[in-house]
Protein backbone atom coordinates (compact mmCIF):
# COMPACT_ATOMS: atom_id res chain seq x y z
CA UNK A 1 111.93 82.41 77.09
CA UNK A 2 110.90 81.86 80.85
CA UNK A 3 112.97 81.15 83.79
CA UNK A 4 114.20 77.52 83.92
CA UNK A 5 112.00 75.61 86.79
CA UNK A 6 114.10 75.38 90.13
CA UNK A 7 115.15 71.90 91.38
CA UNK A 8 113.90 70.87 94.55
CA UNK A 9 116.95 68.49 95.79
CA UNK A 10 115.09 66.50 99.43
CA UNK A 11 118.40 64.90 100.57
CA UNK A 12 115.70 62.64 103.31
CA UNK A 13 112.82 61.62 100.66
CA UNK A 14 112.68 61.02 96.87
CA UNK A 15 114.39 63.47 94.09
CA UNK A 16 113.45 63.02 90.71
CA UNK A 17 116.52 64.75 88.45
CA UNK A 18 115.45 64.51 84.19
CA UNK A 19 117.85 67.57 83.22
CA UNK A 20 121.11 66.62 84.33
CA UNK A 21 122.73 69.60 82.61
CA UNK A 22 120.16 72.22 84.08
CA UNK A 23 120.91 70.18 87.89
CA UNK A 24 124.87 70.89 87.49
CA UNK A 25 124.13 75.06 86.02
CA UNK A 26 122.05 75.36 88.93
CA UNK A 27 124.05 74.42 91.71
CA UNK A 28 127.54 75.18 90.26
CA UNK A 29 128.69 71.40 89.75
CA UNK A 30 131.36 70.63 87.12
CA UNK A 31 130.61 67.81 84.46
CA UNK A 32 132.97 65.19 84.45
CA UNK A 33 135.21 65.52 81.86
CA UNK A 34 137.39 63.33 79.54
CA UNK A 35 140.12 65.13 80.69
CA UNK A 36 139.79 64.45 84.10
CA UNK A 37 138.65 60.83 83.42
CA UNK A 38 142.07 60.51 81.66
CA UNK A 39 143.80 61.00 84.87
CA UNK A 40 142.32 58.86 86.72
CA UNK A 41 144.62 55.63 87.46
CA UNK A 42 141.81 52.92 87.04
CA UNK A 43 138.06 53.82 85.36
CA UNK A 44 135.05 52.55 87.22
CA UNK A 45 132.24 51.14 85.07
CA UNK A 46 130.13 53.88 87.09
CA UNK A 47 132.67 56.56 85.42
CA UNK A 48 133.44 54.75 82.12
CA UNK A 49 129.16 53.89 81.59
CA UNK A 50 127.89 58.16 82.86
CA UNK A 51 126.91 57.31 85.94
CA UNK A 52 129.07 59.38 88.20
CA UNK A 53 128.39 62.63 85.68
CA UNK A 54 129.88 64.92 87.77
CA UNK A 55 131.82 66.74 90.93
CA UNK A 56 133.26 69.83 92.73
CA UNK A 57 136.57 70.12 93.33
CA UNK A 58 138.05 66.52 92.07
CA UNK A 59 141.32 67.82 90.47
CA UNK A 60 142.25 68.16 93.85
CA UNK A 61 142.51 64.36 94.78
CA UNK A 62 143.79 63.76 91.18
CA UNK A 63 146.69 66.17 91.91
CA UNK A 64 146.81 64.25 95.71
CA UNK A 65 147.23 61.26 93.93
CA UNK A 66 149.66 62.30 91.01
CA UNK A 67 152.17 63.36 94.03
CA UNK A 68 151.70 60.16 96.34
CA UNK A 69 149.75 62.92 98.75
CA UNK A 70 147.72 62.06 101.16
CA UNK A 71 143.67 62.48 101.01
CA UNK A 72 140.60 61.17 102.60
CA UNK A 73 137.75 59.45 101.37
CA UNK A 74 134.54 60.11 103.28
CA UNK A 75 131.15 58.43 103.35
CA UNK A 76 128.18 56.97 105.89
CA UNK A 77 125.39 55.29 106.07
CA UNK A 78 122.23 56.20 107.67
CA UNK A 79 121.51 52.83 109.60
CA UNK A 80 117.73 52.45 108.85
CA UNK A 81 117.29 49.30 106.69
CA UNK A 82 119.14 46.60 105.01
CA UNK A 83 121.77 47.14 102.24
CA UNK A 84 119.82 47.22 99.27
CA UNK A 85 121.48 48.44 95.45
CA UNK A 86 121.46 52.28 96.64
CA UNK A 87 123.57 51.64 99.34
CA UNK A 88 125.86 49.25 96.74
CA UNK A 89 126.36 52.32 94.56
CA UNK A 90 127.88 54.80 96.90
CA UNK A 91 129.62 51.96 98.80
CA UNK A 92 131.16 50.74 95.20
CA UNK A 93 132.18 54.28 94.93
CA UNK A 94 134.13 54.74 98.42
CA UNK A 95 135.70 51.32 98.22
CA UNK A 96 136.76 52.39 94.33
CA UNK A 97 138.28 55.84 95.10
CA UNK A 98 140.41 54.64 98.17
CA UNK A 99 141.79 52.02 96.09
CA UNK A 100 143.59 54.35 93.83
CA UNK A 101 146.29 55.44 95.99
CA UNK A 102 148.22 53.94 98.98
CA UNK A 103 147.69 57.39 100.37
CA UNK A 104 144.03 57.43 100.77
CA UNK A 105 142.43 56.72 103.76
CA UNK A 106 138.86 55.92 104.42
CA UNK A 107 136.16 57.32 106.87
CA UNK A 108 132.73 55.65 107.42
CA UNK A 109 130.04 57.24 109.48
CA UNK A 110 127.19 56.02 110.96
CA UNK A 111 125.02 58.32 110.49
CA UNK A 112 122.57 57.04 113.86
CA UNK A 113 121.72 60.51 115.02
CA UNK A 114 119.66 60.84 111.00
CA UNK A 115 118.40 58.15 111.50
CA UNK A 116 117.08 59.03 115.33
CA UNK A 117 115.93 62.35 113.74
CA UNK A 118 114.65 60.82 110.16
CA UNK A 119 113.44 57.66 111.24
CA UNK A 120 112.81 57.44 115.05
CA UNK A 121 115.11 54.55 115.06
CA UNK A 122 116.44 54.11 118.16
CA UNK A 123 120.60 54.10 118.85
CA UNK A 124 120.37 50.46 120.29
CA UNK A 125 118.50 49.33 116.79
CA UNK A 126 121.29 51.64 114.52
CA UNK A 127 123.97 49.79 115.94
CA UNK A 128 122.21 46.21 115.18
CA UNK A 129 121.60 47.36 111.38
CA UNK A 130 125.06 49.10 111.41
CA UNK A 131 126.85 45.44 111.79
CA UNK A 132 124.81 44.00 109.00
CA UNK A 133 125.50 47.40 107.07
CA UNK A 134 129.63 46.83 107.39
CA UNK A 135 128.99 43.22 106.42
CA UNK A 136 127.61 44.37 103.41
CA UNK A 137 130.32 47.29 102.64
CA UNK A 138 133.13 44.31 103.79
CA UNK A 139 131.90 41.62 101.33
CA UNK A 140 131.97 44.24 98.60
CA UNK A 141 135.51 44.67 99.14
CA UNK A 142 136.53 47.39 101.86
CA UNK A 143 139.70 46.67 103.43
CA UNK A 144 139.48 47.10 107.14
CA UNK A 145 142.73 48.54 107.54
CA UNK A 146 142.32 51.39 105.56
CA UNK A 147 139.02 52.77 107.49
CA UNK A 148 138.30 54.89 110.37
CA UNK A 149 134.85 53.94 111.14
CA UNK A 150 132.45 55.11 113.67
CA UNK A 151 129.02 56.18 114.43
CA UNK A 152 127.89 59.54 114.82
CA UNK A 153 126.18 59.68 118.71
CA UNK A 154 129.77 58.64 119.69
CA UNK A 155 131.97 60.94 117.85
CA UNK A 156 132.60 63.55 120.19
CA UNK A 157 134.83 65.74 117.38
CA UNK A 158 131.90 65.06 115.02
CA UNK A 159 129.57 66.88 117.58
CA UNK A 160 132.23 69.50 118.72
CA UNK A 161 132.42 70.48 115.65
CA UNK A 162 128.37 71.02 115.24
CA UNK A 163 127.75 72.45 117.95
CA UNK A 164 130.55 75.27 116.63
CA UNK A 165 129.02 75.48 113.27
CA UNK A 166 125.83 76.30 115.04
CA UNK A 167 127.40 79.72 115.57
CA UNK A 168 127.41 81.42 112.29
CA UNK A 169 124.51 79.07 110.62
CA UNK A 170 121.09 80.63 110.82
CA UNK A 171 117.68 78.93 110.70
CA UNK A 172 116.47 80.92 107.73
CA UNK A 173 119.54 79.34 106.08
CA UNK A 174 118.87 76.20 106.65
CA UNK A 175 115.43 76.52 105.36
CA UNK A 176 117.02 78.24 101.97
CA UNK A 177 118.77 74.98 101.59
CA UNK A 178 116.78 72.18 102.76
CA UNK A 179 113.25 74.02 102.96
CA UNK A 180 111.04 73.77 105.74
CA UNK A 181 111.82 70.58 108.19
CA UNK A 182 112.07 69.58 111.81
CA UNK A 183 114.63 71.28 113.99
CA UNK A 184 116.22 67.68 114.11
CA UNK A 185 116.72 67.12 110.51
CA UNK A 186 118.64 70.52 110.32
CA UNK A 187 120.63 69.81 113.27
CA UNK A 188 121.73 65.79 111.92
CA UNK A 189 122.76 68.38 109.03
CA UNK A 190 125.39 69.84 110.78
CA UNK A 191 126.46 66.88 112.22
CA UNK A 192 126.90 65.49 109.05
CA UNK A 193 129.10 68.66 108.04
CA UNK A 194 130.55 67.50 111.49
CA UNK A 195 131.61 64.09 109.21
CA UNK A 196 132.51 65.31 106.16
CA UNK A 197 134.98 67.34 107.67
CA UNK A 198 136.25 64.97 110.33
CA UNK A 199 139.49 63.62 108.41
CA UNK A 200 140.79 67.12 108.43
CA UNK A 201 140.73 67.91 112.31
CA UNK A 202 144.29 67.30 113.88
CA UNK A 203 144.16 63.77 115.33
CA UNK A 204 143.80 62.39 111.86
CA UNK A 205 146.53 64.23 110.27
CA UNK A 206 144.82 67.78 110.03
CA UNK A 207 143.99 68.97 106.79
CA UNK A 208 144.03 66.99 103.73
CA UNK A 209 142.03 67.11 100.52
CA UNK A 210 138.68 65.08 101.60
CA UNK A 211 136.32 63.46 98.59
CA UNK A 212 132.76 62.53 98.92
CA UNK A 213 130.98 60.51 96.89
CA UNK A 214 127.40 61.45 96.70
CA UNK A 215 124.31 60.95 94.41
CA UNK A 216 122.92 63.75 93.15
CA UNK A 217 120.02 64.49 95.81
CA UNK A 218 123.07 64.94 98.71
CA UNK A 219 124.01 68.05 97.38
CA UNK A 220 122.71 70.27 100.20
CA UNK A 221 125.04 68.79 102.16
CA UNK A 222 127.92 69.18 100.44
CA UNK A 223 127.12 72.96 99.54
CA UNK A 224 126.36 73.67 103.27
CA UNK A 225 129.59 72.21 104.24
CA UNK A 226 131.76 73.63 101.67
CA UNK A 227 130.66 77.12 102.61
CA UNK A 228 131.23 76.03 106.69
CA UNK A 229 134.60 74.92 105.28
CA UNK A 230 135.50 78.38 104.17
CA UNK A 231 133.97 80.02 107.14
CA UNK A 232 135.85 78.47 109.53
CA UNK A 233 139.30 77.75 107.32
CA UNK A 234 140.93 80.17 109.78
CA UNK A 235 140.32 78.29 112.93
CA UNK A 236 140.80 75.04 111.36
CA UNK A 237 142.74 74.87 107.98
CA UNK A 238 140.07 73.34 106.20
CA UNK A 239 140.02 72.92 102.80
CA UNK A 240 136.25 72.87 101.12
CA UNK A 241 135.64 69.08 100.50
CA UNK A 242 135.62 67.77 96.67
CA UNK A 243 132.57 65.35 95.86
CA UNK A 244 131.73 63.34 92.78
CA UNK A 245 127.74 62.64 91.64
CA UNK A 246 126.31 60.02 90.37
CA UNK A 247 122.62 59.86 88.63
CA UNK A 248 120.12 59.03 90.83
CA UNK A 249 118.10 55.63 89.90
CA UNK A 250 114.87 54.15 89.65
CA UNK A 251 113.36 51.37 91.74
CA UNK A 252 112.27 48.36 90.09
CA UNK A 253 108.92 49.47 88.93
CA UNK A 254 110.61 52.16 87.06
CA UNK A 255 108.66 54.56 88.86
CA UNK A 256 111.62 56.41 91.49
CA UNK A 257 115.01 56.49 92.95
CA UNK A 258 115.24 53.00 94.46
CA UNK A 259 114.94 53.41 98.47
CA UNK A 260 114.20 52.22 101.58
CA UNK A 261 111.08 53.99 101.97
CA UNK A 262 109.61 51.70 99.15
CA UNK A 263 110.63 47.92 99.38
CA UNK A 264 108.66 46.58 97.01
CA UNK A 265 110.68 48.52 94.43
CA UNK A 266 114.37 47.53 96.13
CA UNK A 267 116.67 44.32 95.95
CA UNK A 268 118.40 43.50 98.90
CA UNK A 269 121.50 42.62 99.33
CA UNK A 270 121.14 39.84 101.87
CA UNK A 271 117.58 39.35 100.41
CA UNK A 272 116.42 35.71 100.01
CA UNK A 273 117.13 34.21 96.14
CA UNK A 274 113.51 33.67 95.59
CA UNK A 275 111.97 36.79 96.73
CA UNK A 276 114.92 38.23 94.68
CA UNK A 277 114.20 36.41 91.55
CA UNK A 278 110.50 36.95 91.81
CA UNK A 279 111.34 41.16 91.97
CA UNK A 280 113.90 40.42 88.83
CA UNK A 281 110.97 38.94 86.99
CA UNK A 282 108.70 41.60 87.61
CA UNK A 283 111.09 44.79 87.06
CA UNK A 284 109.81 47.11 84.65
CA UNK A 285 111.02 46.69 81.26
CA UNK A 286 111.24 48.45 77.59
CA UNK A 287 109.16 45.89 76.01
CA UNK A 288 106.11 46.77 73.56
CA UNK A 289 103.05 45.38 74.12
CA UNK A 290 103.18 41.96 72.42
CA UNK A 291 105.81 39.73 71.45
CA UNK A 292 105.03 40.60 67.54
CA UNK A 293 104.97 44.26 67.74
CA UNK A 294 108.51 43.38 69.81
CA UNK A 295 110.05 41.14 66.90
CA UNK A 296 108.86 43.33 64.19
CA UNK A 297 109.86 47.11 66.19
CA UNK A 298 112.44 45.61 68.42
CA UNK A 299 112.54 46.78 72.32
CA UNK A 300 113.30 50.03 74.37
CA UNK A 301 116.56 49.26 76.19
CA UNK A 302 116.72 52.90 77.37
CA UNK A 303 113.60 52.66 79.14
CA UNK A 304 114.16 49.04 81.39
CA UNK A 305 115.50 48.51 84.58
CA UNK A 306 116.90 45.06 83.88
CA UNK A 307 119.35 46.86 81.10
CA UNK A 308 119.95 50.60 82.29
CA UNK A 309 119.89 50.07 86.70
CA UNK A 310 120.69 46.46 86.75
CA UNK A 311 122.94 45.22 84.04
CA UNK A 312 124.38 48.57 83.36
CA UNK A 313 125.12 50.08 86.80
CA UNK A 314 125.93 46.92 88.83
CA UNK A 315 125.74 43.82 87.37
CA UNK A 316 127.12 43.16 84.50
CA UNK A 317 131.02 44.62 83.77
CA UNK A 318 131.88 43.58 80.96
CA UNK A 319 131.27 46.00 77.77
CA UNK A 320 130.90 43.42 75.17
CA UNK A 321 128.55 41.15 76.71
CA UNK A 322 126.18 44.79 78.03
CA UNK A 323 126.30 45.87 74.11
CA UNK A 324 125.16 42.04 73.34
CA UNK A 325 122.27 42.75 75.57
CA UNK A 326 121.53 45.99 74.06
CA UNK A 327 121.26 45.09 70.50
CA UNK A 328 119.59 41.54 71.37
CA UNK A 329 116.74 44.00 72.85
CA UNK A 330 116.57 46.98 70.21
CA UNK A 331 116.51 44.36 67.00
CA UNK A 332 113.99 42.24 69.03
CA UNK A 333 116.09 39.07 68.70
CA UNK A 334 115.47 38.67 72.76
CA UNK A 335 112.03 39.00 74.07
CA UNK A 336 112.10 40.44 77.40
CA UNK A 337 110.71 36.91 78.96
CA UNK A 338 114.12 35.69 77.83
CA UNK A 339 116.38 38.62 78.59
CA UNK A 340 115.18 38.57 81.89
CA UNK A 341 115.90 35.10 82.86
CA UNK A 342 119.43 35.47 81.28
CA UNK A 343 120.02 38.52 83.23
CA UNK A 344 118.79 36.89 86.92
CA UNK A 345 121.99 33.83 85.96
CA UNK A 346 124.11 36.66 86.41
CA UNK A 347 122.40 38.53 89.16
CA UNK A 348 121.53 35.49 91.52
CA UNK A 349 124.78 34.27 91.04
CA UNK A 350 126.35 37.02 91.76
CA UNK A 351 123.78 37.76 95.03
CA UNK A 352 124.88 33.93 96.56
CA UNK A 353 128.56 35.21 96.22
CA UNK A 354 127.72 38.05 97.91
CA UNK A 355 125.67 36.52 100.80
CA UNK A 356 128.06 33.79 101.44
CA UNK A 357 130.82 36.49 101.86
CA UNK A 358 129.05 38.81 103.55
CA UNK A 359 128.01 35.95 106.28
CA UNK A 360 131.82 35.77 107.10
CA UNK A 361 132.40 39.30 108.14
CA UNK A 362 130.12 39.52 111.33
CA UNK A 363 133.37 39.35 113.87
CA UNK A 364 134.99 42.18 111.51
CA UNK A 365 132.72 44.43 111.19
CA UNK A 366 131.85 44.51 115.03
CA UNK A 367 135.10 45.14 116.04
CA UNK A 368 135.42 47.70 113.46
CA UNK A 369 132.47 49.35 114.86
CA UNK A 370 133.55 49.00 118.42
CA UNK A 371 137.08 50.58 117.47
CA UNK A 372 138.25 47.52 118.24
CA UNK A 373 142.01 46.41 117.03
CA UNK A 374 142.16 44.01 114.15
CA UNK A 375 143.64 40.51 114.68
């Protein structure tokens, strides 16, 4: 047999992962196991459904948990575009794994100086999209008090702690890990190490077990800042941060991982209900190619966006009603027409929930930006 094909993970364009197994042997991640599941005080749809298949290092913030320890939570944002059902994913994540103890605390960057380096956005335009950004995250159920949030280009720790890294990280590492890029794109990496290891520096308690939720194609960064963990644990105390993984998803046309960089394929979160219901209509789905072949061979479920990234990953929560939808589709009792219109009830009601909540949190989320106290 030949050698397996290497993955090429781009943590700043579009990863396609089909072999989750060969992704995790490659890069030394752990499959998420019943037994950890088990331990877990609350299960997430995204755990309970597959979708967060994996992590390094989570029996850490189990045992944290288990002894009423304290631990961080850790994520950002790279302020480029409007919330969109990416963004929901990892967000649904943070907000999920600080909830499970009174002893976790959250930290949100902003990751401006990516998206100066990515983007070309400009720090004046990352803070405007920040705001809406934290309206998003706050309507989906973050509790202000229990976040440290702040944006990257004003984090002076974040950029000590860099510009220290720098020392002992060569260029022809970089390139091992990320491949060939501007010099800008590997720098914003270290800054980001800078984040992820933030919690643990002494003015917010020193070290502490730190989780990041990720999706699969932000595994360079975790790897480079696990091994800058253990570099510098003498100076610092760190301990190597855990992370958990979830699958990376397609865009409405079925055709990638939904992002910014296409937004024809992406629903917005503060998107207008008729441009949203017009995309719902139009997502790819597993139907055959007329209604008759349909009745007679029934539908592809495990092929449509409506059922496997919408439904199953944010929409719908309850197990029953998802297994209704399944078997409606693979016995071709539901033509797709139909299932489709069903499934935009639940997702434009659910978007005008959103959007009115979300419309509430402007005052909030600037002063949690600004660093400002909470009335």
């Amino acid at each position: 047999m030949g050698e397996e094909e290497v993955f090429v993970i781009d943590p700043w364009g579009v990863s396609q992962v089909k072999d989750y197994d060969r992704l995790m042997r490659q890069f030394g991640i752990e499959p998420l196991s019943e037994e950890l599941i088990k331990k877990l005080p609350s299960k997430h749809r995204l755990i309970k459904r597959g979708i967060i298949f994996g992590h390094r290092d989570l029996s850490l913030i189990l045992k944290a948990i288990e002894n009423g320890d304290e631990y961080a939570v850790m994520t950002g944002i790279k302020p480029s575009g409007e919330f969109h059902l990416g963004t929901k994913l990892t967000s649904e994540e943070f907000i999920y794994f600080i909830s499970l103890s009174s002893s976790a605390k959250g930290f949100f960057a902003v990751a401006d100086l990516e998206a100066y380096a990515d983007n070309k956005i400009h720090l004046e335009e990352s803070y405007r999209i920040a705001i809406s950004n934290l309206m998003d995250m706050l309507a989906l159920g973050l509790d202000p008090r229990r976040v440290y949030v702040y944006r990257q280009s004003v984090e002076m720790p974040v950029m000590q702690l860099a510009f220290i890294f720098s020392r002992s990280v060569t260029y022809n590492t970089l390139e091992a890990i990320y491949g060939s890029r501007p010099f800008g794109l590997y720098l914003s990496a270290l800054v980001q190490a800078g984040d992820i290891l933030n919690p643990q520096l002494p003015h917010h308690g020193g070290p502490k077990p730190t989780l990041v939720p990720v999706g699969a194609d932000q595994d360079p960064h975790i790897r480079l800042t696990r091994d800058l963990a253990s570099r510098y644990v003498e100076d610092f105390g760190f301990i190597p941060p855990a992370a958990t993984y979830h699958r990376l998803l397609r865009d409405l046309t079925g055709q990638e991982k939904m992002s910014k960089r296409n937004p024809m394929g992406i629903l917005y979160l503060n998107e207008p209900l008729d441009s949203a219901r017009t995309k719902v209509m139009n997502a790819f789905t597993g139907g055959r190619a007329t209604a008759e072949e349909q009745r007679k061979l029934g539908g592809e479920p495990e092929k449509c966006v409506i059922f496997v990234e919408l439904l199953s990953v944010h929409f719908q929560d309850d197990d029953n009603k998802l297994e209704e939808v399944y078997w409606d589709c693979k016995t071709g009792r539901v033509l797709c027409g139909e299932c489709k219109a069903k499934a935009w009830e639940i997702i434009g009601s659910w978007l005008k929930n959103h959007q009115e909540k979300r419309s509430k949190m402007r005052d909030l989320a600037e002063k949690l930006l600004d660093n400002k106290t909470l009335g």
